[in-house]
Protein backbone atom coordinates (compact mmCIF):
# COMPACT_ATOMS: atom_id res chain seq x y z
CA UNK A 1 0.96 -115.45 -52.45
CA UNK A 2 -0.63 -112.44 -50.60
CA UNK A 3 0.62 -109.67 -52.34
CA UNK A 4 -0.65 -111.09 -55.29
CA UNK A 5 -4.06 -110.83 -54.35
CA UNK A 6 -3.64 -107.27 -52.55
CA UNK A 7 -1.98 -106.43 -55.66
CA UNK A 8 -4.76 -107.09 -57.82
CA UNK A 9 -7.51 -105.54 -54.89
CA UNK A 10 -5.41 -101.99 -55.32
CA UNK A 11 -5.07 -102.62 -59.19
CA UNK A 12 -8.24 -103.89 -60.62
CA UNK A 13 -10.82 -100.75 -59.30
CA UNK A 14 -8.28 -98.12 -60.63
CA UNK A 15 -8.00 -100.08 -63.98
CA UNK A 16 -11.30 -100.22 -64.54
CA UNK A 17 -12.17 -96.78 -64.36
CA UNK A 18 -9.51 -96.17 -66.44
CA UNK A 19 -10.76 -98.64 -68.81
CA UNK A 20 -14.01 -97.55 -69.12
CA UNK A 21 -13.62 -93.69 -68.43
CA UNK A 22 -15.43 -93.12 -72.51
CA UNK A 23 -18.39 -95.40 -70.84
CA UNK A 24 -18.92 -93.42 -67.51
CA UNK A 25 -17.98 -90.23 -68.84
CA UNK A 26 -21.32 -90.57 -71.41
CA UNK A 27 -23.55 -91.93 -68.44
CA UNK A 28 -22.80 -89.01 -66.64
CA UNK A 29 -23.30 -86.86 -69.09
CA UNK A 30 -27.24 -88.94 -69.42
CA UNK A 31 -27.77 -88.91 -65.93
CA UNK A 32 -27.58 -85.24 -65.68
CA UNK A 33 -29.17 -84.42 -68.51
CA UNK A 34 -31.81 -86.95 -67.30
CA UNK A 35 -32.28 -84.71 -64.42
CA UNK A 36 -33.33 -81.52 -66.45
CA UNK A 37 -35.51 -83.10 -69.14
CA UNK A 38 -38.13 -81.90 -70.54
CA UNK A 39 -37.32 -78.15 -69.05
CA UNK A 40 -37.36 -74.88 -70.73
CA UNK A 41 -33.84 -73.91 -68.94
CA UNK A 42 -32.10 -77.15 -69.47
CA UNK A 43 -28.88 -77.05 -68.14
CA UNK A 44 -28.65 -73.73 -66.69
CA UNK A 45 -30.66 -75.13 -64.07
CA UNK A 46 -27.21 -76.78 -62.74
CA UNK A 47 -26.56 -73.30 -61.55
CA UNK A 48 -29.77 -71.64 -60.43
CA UNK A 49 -30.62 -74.65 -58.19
CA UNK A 50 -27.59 -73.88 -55.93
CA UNK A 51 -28.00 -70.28 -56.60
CA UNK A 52 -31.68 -70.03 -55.48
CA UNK A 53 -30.58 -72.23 -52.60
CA UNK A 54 -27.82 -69.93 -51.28
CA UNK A 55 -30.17 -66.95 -51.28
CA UNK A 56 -33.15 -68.69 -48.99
CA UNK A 57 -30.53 -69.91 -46.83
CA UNK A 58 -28.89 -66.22 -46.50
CA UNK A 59 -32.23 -64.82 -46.20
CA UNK A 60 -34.24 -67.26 -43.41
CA UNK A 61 -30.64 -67.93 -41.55
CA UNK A 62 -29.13 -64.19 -41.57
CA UNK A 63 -32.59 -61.96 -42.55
CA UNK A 64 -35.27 -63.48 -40.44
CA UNK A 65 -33.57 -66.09 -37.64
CA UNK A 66 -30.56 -63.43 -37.63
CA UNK A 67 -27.93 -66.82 -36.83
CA UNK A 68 -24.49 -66.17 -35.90
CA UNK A 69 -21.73 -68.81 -36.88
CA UNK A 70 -19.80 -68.63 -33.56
CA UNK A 71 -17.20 -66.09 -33.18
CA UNK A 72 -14.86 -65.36 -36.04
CA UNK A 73 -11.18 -66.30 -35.70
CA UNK A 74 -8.76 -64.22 -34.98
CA UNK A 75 -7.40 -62.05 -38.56
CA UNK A 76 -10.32 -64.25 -40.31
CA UNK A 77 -13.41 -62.03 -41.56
CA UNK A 78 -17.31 -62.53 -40.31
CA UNK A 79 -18.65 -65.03 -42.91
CA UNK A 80 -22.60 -65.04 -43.50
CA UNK A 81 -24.13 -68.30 -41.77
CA UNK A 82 -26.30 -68.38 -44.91
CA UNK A 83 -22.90 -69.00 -46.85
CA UNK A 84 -21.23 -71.27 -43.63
CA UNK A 85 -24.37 -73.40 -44.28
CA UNK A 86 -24.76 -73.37 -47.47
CA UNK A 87 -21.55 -75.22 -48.47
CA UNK A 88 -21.96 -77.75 -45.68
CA UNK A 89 -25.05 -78.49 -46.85
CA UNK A 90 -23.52 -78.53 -50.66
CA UNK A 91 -20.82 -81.42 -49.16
CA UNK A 92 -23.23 -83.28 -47.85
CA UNK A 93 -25.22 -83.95 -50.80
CA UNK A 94 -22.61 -85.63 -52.27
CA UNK A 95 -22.15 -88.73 -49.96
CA UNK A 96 -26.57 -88.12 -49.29
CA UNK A 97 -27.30 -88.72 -53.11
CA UNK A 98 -24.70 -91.96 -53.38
CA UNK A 99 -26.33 -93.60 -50.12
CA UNK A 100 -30.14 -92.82 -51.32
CA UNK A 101 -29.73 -93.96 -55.08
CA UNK A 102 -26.32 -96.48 -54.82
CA UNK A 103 -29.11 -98.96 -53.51
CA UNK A 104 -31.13 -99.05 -56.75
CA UNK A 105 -28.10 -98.96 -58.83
CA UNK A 106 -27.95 -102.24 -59.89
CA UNK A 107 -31.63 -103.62 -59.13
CA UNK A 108 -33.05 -100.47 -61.61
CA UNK A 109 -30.87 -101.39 -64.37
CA UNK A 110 -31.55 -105.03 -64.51
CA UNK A 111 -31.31 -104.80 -68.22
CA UNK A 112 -27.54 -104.31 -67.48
CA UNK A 113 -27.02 -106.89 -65.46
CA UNK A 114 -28.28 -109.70 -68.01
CA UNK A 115 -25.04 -108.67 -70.44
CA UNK A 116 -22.71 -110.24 -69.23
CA UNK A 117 -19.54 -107.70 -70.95
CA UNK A 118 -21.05 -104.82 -69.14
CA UNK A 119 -18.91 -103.32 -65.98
CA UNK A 120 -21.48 -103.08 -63.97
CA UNK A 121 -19.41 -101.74 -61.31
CA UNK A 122 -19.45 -98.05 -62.83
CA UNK A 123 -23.39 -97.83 -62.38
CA UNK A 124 -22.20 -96.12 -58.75
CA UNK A 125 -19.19 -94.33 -59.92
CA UNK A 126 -21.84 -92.52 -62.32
CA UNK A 127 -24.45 -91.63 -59.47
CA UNK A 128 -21.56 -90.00 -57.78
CA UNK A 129 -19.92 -88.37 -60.33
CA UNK A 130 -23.13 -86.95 -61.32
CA UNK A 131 -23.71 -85.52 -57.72
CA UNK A 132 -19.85 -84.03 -57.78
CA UNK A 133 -20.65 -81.76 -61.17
CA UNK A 134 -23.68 -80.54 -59.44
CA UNK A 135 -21.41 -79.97 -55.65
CA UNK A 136 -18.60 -78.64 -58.12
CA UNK A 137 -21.17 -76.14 -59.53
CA UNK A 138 -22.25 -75.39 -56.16
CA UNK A 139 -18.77 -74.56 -54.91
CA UNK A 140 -18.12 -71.73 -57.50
CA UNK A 141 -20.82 -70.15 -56.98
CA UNK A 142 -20.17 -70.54 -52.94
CA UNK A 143 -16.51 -69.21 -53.67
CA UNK A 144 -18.28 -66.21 -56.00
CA UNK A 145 -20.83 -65.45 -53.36
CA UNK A 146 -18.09 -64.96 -50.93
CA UNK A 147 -16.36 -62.44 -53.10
CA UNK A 148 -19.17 -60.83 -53.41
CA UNK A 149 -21.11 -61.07 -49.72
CA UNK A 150 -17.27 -60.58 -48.14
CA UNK A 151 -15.38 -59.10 -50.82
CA UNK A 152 -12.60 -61.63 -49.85
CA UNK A 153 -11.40 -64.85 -51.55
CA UNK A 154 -9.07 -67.18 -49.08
CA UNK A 155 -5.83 -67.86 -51.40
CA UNK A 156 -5.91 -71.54 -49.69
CA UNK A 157 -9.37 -71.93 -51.69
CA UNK A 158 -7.64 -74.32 -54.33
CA UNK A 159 -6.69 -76.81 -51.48
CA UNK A 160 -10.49 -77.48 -50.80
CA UNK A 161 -9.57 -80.19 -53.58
CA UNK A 162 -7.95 -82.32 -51.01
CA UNK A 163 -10.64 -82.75 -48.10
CA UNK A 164 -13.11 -83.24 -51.47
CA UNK A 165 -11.01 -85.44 -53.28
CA UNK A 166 -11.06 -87.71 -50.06
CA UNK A 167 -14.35 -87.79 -49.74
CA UNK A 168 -14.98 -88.28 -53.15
CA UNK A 169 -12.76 -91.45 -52.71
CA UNK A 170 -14.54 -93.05 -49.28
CA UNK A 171 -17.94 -92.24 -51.16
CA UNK A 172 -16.63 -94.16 -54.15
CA UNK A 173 -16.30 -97.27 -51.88
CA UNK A 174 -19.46 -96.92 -49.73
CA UNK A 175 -21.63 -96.53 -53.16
CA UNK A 176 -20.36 -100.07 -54.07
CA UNK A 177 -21.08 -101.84 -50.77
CA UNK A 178 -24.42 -100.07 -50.83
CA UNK A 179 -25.10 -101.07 -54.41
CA UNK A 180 -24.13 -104.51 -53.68
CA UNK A 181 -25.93 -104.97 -50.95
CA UNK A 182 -28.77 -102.88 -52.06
CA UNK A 183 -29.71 -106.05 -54.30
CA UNK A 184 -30.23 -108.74 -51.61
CA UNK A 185 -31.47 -106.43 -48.94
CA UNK A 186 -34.07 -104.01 -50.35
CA UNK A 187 -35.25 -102.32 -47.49
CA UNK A 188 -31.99 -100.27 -47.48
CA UNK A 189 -33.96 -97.91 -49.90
CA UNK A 190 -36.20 -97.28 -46.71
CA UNK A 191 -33.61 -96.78 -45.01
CA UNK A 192 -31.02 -94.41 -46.49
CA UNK A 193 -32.90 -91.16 -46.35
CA UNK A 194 -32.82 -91.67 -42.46
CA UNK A 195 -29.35 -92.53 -42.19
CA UNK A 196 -28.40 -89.42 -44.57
CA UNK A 197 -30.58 -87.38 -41.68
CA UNK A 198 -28.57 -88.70 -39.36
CA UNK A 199 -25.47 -87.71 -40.84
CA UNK A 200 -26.56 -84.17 -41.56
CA UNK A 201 -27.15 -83.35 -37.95
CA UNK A 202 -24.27 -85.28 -36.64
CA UNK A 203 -21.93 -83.39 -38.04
CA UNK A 204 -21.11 -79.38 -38.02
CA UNK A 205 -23.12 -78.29 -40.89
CA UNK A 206 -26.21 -76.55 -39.47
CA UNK A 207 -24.16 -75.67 -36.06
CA UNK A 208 -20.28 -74.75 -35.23
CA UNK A 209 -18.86 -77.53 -33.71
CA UNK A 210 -18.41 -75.79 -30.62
CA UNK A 211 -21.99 -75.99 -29.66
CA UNK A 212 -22.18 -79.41 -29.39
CA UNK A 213 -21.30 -80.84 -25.57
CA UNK A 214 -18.36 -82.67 -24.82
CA UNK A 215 -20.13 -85.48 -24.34
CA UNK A 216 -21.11 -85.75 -28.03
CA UNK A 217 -18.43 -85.09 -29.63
CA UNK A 218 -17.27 -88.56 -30.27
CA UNK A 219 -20.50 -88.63 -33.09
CA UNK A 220 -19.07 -85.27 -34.80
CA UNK A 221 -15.35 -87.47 -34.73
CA UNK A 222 -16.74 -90.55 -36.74
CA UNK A 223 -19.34 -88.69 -39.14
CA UNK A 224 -17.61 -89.02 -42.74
CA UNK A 225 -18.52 -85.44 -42.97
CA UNK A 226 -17.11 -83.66 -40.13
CA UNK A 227 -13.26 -83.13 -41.35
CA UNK A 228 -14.14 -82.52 -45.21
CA UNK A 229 -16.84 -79.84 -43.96
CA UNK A 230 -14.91 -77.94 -41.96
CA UNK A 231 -11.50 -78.23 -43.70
CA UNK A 232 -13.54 -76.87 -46.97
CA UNK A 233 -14.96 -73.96 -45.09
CA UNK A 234 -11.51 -73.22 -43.60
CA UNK A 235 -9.48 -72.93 -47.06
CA UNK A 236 -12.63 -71.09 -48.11
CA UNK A 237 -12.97 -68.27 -46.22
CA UNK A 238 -9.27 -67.82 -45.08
CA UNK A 239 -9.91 -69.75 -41.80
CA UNK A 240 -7.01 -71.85 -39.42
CA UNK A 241 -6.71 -75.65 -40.32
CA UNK A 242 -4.52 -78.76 -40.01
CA UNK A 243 -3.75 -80.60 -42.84
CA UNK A 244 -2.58 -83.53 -40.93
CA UNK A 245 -6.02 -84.72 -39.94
CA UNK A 246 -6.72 -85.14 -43.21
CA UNK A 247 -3.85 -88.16 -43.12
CA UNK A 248 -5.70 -90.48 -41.26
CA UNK A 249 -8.75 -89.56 -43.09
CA UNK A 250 -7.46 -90.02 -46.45
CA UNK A 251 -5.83 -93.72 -45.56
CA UNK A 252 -9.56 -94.76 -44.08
CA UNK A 253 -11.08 -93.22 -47.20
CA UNK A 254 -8.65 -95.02 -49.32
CA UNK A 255 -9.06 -98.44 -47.67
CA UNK A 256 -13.12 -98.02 -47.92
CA UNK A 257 -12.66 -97.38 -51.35
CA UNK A 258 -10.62 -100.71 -52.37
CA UNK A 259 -12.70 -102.89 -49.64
CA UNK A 260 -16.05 -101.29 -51.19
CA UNK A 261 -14.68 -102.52 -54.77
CA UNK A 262 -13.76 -106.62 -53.50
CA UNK A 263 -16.55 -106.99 -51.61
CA UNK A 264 -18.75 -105.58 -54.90
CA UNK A 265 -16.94 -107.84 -56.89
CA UNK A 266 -17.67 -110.76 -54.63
CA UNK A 267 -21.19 -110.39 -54.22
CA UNK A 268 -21.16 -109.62 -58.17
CA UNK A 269 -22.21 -113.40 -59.73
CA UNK A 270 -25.21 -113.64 -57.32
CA UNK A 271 -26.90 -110.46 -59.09
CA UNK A 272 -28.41 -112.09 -61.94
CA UNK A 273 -29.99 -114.61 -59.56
CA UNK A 274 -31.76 -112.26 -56.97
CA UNK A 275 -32.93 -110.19 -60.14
């Protein structure tokens, strides 16, 4: 009797984006396009945004505050702390969009919710696979700006897919519980933008992770962030890393993801209701 029902909690999520990967792959495709409307550039602005970002970060970080990102490894070349933060800052706005717009998922579509055939469980999976074209766009030009700043290209670069895939997967599961919950308690709109702060400087984006005291390391060890961050910039830019800490990280990503779906699906019938 209970691996029927753990059965069906691993199967149903996976079917249903399979089911309705036409339906999400459209929204996506709306929600981005959303984003740009009404521009002269249109969709080229999906690369200049990143692009004008990596050159005022190189310029106030390396020109003017003349920042140092520790001390390079040994056979690893000096990267640019303009380009160390600048991809940090690119994985973080993955899992900082989800937990700033996953709330209003559901309670700004209320149209939606009223049909009773729509999945209303993709309205999430399209806020974050919005946010992972734009980080995706982000990352090549990262990975070209290194080529050209360094005039070096790791040959692990094509395992960053791994630490992002995991994360990808954990924010999957936290945009549901946030969506879901984001209908009954709507001061977590208030609240997200702080708790995305939070996360930014609790974890080794803006600083090496050998700045931070021993004593607060334990925050850098639970942040989400920390292991994606700096197993990216490793395979990146050709530095040391351990693939076995992403293990642990990818079985807690993969249980948020499935416990993220039930308890969406559970709070599901009391939508219509509330709205």
């Amino acid at each position: 009797m209970t691996g029927q029902p753990l059965n069906h909690l691993v199967v149903q999520p996976l079917r249903a984006l399979n089911r309705y990967r036409h339906l999400i792959a459209g929204l996506v495709q709306r929600d981005i396009s959303m984003r740009f409307r009404q521009s002269t550039l249109d969709m080229l602005w999906l690369v200049l945004q990143p692009l004008a970002q990596l050159l005022i970060y190189s310029f106030v970080f390396q020109a003017v505050l003349r920042v140092r990102w520790g001390e390079p490894h040994a056979g690893a070349l000096a990267i640019p702390t303009g380009l160390m933060l600048f991809v940090g800052l690119t994985i973080h706005t993955l899992l900082a969009e989800t937990l700033i717009r996953a709330p209003a998922a559901i309670t700004g579509n209320v149209s939606y919710v009223k049909k009773v055939v729509f999945p209303l469980a993709i309205l999430p999976v399209v806020i974050i696979l919005s946010s992972l074209v734009f980080m995706a766009a982000a990352l090549v030009i990262s990975i070209l700006a290194s080529l050209l700043l360094v005039g070096y290209v790791a040959p692990t670069t094509p395992l960053i897919v791994l630490p992002l895939l995991a994360l990808t997967v954990m924010t999957f599961g936290i945009g549901w519980l946030v969506a879901a919950v984001g209908v009954f308690f709507r001061d977590l709109n208030q609240i997200m933008p702080y708790i995305t702060t939070i996360l930014l400087f609790t974890s080794p984006i803006c600083f090496p992770r050998d700045m931070v005291p021993q004593q607060f390391q334990g925050l850098l060890t639970i942040n989400p962030l920390t292991i994606p961050v700096e197993m990216t910039r490793d395979m990146m830019f050709g530095r040391p890393f351990d693939l076995s800490a992403l293990l642990p990280y990818s079985a807690i990503a993969l249980l948020i993801f499935f416990v993220g779906y039930s308890i969406f699906q559970k709070l599901r019938p009391g939508f219509a209701d509330v709205l």
